[in-house]
N, C-alpha and C. Protein backbone atom coordinates (compact mmCIF):
# COMPACT_ATOMS: atom_id res chain seq x y z
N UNK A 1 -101.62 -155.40 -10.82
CA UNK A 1 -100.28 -155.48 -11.35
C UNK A 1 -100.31 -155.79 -12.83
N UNK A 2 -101.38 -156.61 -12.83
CA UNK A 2 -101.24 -156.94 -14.87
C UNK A 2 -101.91 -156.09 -15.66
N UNK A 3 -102.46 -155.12 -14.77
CA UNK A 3 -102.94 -153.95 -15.79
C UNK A 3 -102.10 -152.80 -15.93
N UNK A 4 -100.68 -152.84 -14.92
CA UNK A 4 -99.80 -151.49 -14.80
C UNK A 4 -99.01 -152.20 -15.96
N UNK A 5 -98.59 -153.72 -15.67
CA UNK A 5 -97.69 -154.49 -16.75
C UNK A 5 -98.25 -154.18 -18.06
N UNK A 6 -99.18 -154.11 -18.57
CA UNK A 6 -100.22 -154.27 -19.70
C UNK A 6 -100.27 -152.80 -20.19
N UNK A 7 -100.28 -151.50 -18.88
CA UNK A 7 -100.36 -150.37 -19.73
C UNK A 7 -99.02 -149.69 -19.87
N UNK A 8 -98.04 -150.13 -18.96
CA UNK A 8 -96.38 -150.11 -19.57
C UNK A 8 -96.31 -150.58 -20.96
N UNK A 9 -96.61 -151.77 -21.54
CA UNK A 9 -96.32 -152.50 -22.44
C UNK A 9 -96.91 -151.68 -23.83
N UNK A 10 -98.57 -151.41 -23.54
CA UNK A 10 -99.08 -150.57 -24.54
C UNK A 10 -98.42 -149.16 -24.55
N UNK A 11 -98.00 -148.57 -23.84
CA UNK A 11 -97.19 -147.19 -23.75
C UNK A 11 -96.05 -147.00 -24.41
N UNK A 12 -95.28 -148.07 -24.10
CA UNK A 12 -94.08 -148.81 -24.50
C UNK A 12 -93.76 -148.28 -26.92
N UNK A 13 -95.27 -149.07 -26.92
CA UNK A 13 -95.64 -149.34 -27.82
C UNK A 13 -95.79 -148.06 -29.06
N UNK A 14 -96.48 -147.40 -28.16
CA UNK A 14 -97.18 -146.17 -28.30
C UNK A 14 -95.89 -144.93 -28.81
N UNK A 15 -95.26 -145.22 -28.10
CA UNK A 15 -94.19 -144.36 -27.81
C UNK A 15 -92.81 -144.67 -28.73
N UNK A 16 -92.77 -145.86 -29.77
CA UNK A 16 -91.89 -145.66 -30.22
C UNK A 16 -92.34 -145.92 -31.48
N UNK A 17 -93.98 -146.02 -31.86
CA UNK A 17 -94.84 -145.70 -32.98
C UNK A 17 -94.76 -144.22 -33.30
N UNK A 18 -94.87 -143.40 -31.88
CA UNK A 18 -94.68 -142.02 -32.06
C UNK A 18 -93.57 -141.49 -32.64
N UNK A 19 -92.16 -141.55 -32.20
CA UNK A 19 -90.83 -141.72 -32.88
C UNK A 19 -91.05 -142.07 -34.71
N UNK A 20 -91.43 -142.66 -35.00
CA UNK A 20 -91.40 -143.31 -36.21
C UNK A 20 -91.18 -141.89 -37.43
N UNK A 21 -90.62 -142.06 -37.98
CA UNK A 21 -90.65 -140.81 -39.37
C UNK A 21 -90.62 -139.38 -38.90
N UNK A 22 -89.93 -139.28 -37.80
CA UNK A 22 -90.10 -137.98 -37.34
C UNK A 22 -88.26 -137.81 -37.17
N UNK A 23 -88.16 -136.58 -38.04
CA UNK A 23 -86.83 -136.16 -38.33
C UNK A 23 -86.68 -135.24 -37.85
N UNK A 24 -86.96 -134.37 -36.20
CA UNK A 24 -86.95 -133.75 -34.85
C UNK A 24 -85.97 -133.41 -34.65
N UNK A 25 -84.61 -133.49 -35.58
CA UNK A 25 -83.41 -133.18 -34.46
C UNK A 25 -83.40 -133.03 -32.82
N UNK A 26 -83.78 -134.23 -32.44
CA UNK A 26 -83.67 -134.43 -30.78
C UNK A 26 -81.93 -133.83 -30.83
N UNK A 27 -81.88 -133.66 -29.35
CA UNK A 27 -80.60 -133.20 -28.94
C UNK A 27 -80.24 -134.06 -27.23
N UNK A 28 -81.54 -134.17 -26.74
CA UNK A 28 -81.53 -135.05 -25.83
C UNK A 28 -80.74 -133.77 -24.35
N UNK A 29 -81.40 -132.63 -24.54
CA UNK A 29 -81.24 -132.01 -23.86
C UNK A 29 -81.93 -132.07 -22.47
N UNK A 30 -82.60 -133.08 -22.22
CA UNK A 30 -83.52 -133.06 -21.47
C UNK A 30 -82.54 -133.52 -20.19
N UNK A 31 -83.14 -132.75 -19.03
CA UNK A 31 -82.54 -132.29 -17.58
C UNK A 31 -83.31 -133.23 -16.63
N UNK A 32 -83.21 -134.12 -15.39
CA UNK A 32 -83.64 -134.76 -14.55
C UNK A 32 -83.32 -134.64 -13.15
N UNK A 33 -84.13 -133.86 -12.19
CA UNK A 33 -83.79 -133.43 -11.17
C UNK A 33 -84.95 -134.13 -10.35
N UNK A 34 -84.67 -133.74 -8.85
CA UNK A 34 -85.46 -134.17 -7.72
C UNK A 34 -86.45 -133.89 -7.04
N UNK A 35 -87.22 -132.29 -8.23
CA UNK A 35 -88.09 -131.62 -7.95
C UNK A 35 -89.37 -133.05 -8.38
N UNK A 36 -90.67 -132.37 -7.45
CA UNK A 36 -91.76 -132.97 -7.47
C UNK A 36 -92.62 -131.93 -7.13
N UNK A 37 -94.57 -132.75 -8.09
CA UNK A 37 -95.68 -131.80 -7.14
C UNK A 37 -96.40 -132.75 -6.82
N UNK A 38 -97.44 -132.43 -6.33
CA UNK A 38 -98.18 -133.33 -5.53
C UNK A 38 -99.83 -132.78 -6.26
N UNK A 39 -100.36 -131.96 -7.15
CA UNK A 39 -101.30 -131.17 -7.52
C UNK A 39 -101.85 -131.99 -8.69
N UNK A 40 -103.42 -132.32 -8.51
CA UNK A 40 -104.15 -133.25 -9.16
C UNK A 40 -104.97 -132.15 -10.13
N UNK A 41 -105.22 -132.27 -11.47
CA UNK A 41 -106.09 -132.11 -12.37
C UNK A 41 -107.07 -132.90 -13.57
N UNK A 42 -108.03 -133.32 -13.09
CA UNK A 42 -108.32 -134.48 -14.13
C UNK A 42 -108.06 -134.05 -15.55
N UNK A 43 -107.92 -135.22 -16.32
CA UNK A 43 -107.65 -135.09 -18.04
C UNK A 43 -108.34 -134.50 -18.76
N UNK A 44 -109.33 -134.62 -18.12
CA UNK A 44 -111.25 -134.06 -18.52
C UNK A 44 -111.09 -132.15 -18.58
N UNK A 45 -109.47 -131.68 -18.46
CA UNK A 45 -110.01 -130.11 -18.17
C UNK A 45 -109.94 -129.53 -19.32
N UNK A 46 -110.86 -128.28 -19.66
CA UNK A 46 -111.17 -127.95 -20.59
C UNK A 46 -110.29 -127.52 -21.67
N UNK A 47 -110.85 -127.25 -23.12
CA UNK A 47 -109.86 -127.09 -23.68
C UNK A 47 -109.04 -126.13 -23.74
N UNK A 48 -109.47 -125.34 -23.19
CA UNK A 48 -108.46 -123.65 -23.38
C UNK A 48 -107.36 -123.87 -22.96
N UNK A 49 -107.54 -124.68 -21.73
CA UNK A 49 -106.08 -125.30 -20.81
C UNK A 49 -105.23 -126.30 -21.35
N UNK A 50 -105.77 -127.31 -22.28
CA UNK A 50 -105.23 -128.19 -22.85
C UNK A 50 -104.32 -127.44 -24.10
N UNK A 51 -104.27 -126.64 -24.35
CA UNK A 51 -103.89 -125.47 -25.71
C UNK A 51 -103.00 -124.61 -25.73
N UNK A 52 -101.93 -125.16 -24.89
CA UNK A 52 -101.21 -124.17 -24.19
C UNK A 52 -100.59 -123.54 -25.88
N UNK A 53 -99.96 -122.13 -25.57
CA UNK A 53 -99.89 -121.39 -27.35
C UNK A 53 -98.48 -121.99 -27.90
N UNK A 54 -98.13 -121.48 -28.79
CA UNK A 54 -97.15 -121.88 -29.60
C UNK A 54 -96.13 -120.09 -29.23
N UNK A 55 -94.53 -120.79 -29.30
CA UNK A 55 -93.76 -119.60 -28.92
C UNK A 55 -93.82 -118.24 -30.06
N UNK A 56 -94.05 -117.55 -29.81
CA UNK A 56 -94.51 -116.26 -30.51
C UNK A 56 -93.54 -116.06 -31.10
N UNK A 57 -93.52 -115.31 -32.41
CA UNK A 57 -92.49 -114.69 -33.02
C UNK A 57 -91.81 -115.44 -33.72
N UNK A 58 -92.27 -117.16 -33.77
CA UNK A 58 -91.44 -118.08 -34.44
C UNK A 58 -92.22 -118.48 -35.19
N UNK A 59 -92.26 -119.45 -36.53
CA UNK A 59 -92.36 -119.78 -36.99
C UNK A 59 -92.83 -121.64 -36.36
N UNK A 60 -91.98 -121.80 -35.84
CA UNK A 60 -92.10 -123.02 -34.83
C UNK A 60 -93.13 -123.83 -33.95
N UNK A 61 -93.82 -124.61 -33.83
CA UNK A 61 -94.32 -124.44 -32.26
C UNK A 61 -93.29 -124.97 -31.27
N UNK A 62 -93.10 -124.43 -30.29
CA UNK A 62 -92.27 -124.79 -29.31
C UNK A 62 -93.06 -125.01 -27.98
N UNK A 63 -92.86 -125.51 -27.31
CA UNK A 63 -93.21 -126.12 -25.90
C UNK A 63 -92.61 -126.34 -24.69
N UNK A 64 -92.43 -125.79 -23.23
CA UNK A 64 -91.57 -126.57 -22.37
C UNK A 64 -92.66 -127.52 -22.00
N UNK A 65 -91.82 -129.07 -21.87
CA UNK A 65 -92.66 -129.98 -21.17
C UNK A 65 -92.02 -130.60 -20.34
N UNK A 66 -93.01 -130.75 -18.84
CA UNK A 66 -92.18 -131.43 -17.69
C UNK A 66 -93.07 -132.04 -17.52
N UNK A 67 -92.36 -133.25 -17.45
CA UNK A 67 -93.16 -134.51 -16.98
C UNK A 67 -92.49 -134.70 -15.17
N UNK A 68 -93.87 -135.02 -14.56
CA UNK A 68 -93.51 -135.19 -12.90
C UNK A 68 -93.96 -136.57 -12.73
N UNK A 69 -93.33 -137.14 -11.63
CA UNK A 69 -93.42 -138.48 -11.11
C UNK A 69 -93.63 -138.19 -9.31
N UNK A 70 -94.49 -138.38 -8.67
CA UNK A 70 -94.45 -138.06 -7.04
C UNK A 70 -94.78 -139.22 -6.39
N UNK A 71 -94.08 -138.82 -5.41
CA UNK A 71 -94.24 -140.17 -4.66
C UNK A 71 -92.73 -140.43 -3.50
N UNK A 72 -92.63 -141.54 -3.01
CA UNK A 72 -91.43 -141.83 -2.01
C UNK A 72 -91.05 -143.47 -2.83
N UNK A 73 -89.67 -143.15 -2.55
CA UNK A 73 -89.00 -144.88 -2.97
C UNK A 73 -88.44 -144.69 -4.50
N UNK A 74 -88.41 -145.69 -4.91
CA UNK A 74 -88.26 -146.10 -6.08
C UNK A 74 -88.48 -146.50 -7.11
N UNK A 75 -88.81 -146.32 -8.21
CA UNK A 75 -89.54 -146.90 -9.43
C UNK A 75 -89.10 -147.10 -10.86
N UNK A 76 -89.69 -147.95 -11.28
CA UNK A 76 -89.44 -147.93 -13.03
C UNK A 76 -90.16 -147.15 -14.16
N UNK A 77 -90.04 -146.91 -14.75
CA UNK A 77 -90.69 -145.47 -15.59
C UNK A 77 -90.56 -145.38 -17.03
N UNK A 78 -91.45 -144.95 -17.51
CA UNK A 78 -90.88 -144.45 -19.09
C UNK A 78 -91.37 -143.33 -19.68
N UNK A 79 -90.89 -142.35 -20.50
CA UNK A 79 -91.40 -141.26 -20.60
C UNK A 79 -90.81 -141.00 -22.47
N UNK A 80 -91.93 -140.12 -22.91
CA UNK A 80 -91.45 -139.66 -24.32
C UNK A 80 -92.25 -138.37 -24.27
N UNK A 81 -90.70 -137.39 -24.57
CA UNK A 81 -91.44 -135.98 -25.13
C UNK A 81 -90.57 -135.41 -26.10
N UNK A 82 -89.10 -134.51 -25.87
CA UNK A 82 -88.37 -134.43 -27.34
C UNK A 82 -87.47 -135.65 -27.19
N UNK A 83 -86.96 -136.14 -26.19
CA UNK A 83 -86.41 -137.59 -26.18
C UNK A 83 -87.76 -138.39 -25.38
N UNK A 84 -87.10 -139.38 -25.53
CA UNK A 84 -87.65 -141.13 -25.16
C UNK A 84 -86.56 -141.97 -23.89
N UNK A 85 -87.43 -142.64 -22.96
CA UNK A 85 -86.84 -143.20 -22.54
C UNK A 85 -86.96 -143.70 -20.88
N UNK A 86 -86.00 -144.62 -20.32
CA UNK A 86 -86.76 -145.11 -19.44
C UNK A 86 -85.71 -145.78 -18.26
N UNK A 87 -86.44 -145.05 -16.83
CA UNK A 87 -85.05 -145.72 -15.90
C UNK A 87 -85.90 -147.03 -15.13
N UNK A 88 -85.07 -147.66 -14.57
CA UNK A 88 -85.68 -148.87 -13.93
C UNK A 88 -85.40 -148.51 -12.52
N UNK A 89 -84.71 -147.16 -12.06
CA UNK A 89 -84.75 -147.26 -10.79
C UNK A 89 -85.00 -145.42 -10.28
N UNK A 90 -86.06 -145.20 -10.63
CA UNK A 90 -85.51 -143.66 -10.36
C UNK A 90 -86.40 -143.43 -9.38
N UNK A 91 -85.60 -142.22 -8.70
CA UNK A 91 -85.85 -142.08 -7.17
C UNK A 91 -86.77 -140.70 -7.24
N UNK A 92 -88.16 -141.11 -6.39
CA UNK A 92 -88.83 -140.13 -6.63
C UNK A 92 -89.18 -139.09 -5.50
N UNK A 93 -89.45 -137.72 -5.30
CA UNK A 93 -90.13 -137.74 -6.48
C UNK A 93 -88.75 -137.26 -7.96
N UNK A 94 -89.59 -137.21 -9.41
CA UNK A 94 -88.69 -137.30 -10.05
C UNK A 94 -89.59 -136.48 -11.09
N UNK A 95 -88.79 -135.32 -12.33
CA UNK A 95 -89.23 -134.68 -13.06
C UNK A 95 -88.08 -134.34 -14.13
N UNK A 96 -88.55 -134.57 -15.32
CA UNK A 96 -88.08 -133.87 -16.48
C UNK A 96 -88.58 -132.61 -17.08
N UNK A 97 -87.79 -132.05 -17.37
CA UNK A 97 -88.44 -130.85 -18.08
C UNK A 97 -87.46 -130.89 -19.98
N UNK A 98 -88.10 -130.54 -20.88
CA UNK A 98 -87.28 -130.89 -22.26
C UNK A 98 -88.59 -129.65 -22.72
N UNK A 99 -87.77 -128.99 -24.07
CA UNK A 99 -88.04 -127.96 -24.67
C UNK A 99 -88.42 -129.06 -25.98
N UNK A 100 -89.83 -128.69 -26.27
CA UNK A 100 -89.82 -129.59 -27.45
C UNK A 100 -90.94 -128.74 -28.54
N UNK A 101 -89.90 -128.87 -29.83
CA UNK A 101 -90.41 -128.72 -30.70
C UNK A 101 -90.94 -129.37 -31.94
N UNK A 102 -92.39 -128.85 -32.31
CA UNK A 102 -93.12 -129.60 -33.18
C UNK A 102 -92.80 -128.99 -34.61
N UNK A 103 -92.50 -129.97 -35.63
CA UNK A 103 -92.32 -129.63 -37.40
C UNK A 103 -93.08 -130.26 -37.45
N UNK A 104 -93.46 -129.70 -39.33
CA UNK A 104 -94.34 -130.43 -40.44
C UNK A 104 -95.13 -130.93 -39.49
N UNK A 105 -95.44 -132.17 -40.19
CA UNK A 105 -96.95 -132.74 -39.75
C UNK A 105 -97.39 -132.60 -38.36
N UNK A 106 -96.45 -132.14 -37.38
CA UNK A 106 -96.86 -132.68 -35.94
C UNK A 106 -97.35 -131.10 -35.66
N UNK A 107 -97.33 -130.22 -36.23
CA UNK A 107 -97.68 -128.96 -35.63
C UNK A 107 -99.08 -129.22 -36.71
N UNK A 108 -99.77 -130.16 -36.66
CA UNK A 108 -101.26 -130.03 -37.22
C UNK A 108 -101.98 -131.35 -36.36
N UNK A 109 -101.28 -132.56 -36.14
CA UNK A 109 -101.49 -133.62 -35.83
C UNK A 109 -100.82 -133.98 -34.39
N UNK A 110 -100.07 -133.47 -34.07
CA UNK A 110 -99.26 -133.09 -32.60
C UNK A 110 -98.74 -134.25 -32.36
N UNK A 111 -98.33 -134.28 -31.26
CA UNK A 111 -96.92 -135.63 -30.72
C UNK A 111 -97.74 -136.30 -29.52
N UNK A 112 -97.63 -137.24 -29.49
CA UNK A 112 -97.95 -137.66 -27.88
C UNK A 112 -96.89 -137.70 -27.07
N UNK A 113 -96.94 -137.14 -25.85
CA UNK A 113 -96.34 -136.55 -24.39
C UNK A 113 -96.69 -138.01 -23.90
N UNK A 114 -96.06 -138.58 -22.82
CA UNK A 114 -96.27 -139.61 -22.24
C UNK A 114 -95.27 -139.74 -20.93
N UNK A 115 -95.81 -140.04 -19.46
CA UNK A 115 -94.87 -140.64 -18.73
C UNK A 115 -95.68 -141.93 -17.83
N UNK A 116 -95.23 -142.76 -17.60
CA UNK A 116 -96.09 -144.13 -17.38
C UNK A 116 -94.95 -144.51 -16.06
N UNK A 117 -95.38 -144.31 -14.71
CA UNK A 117 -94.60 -144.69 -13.63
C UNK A 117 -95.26 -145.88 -13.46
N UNK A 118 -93.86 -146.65 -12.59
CA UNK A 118 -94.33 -147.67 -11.92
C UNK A 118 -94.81 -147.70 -10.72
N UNK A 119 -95.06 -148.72 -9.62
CA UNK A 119 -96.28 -149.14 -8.78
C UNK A 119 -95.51 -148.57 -7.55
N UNK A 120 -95.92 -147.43 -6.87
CA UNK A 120 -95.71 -147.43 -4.95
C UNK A 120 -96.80 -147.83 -4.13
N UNK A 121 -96.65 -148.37 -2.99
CA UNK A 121 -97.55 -148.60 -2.39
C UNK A 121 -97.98 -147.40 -1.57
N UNK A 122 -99.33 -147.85 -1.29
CA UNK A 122 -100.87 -146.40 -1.42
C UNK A 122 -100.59 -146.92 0.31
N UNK A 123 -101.41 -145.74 0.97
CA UNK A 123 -101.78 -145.22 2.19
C UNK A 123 -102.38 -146.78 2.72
N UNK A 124 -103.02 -147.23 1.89
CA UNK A 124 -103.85 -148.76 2.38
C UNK A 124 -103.26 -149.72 2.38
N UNK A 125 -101.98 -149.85 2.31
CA UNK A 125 -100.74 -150.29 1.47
C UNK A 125 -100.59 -151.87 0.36
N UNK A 126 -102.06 -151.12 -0.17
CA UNK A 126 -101.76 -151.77 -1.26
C UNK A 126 -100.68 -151.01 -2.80
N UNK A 127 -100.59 -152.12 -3.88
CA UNK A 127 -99.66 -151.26 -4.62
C UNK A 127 -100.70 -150.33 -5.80
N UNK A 128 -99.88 -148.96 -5.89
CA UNK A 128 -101.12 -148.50 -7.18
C UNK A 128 -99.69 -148.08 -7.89
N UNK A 129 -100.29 -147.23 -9.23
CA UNK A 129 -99.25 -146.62 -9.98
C UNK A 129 -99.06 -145.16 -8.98
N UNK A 130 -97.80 -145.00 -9.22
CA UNK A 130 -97.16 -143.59 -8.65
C UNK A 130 -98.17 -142.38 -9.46
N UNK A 131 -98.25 -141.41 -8.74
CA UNK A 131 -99.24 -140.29 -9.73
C UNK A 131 -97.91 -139.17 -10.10
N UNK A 132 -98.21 -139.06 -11.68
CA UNK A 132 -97.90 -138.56 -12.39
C UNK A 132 -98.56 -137.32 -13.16
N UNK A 133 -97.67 -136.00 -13.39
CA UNK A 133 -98.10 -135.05 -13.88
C UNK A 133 -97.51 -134.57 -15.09
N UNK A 134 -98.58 -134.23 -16.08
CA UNK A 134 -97.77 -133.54 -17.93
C UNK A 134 -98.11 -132.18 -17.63
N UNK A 135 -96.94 -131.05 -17.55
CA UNK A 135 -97.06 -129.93 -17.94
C UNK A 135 -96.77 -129.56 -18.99
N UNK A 136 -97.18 -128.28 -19.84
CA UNK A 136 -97.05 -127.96 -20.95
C UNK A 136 -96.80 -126.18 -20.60
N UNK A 137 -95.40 -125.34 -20.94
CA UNK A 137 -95.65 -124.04 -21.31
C UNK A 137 -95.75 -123.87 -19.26
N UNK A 138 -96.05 -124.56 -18.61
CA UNK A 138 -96.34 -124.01 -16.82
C UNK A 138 -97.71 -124.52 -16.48
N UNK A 139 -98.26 -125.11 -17.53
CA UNK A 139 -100.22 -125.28 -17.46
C UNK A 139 -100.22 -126.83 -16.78
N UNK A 140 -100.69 -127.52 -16.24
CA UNK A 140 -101.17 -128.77 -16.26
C UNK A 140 -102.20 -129.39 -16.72
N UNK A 141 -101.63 -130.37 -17.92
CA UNK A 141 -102.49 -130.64 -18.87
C UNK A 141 -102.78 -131.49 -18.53
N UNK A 142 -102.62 -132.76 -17.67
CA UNK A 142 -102.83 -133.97 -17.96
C UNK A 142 -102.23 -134.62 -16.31
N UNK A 143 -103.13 -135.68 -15.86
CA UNK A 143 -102.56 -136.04 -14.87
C UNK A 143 -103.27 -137.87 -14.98
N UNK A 144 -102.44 -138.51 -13.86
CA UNK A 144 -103.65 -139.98 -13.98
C UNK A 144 -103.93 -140.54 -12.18
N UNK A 145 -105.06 -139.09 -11.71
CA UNK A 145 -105.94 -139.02 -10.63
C UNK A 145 -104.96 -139.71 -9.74
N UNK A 146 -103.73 -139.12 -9.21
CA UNK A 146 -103.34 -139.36 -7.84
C UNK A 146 -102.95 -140.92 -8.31
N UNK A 147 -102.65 -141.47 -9.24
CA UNK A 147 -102.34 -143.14 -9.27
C UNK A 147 -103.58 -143.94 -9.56
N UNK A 148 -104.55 -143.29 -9.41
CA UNK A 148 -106.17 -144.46 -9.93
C UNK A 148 -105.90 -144.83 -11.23
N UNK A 149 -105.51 -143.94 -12.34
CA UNK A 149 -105.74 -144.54 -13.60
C UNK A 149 -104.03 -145.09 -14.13
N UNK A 150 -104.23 -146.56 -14.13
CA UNK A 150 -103.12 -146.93 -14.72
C UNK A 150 -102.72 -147.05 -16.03
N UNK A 151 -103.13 -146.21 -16.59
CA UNK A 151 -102.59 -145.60 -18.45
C UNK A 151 -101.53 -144.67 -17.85
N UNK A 152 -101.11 -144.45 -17.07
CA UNK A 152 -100.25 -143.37 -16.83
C UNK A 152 -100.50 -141.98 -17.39
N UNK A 153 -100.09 -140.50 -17.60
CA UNK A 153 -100.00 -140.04 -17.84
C UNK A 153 -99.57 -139.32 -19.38
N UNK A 154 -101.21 -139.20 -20.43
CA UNK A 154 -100.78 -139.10 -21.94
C UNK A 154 -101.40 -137.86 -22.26
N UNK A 155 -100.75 -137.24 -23.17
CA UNK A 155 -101.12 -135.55 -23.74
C UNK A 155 -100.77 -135.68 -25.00
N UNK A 156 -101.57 -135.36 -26.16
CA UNK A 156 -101.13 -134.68 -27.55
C UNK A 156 -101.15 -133.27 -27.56
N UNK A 157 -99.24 -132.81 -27.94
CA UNK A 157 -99.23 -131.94 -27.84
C UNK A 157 -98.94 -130.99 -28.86
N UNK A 158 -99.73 -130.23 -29.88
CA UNK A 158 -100.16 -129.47 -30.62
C UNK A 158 -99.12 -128.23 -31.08
């Protein structure tokens, strides 16, 4: 529990360091529905996959990113991709999807993607973190192994 508390807190952190000097015109378009997956990819996958392209024909890089939360019950959460932000009770499973685009510096240095669920209890019924998934573009970039790794779920996205 004091390491999910501990990597909420550093995420927390992380995530509104990221925000900082970034003049994004958020719109806060971002959509929250009841879809979920259940499909594990370690972080470790290669890079071609991690690279998803930039929208063609623009000038821009653009991105869809859905962040997934799976699991049964209820949880506390926080997530940053073109918005930020965080429910204390959301019913899972649970997924955002937000169209996000990278300017200036971040289309060289990229943004960090982040969703950091809180604790359901596991098959053994002890408590772990809920497992969480970062898509990018339809790809799965990023996951944190079914709930083993409690950093939650982090991607720089390019």
């Amino acid at each position: 529990m004091r390491k999910t508390v501990t990597g909420l807190a550093l995420l927390a952190a992380v995530a509104l360091l990221t925000g900082c000097g970034s003049d994004s015109g958020k719109d806060g378009g971002g959509k929250a529905d009841g879809a979920g997956a259940t499909g594990s990819v370690s972080q470790g996958a290669s890079p071609a996959a991690k690279e998803p392209a930039a929208a063609k024909g623009s000038g821009n890089a653009t991105h869809e990113v859905t962040l997934e939360v799976s699991g049964q019950g209820k949880v506390p959460l926080m997530y940053n991709a073109e918005t930020s932000g965080s429910e204390q009770q959301a019913v899972l499973p649970w997924t955002k999807t937000e169209t996000v685009k990278l300017i200036g510096a971040e289309q060289k240095v990229g943004r960090l993607v982040t969703v950091v669920p809180g604790s359901v209890q596991g098959a053994d019924g002890m408590l772990q973190q809920a497992s969480c998934v970062i898509k990018v573009d339809g790809k799965q970039v990023a996951d944190n192994d079914g709930g083993k790794n409690p950093k939650g779920c982090l991607y720089r996205l390019k």
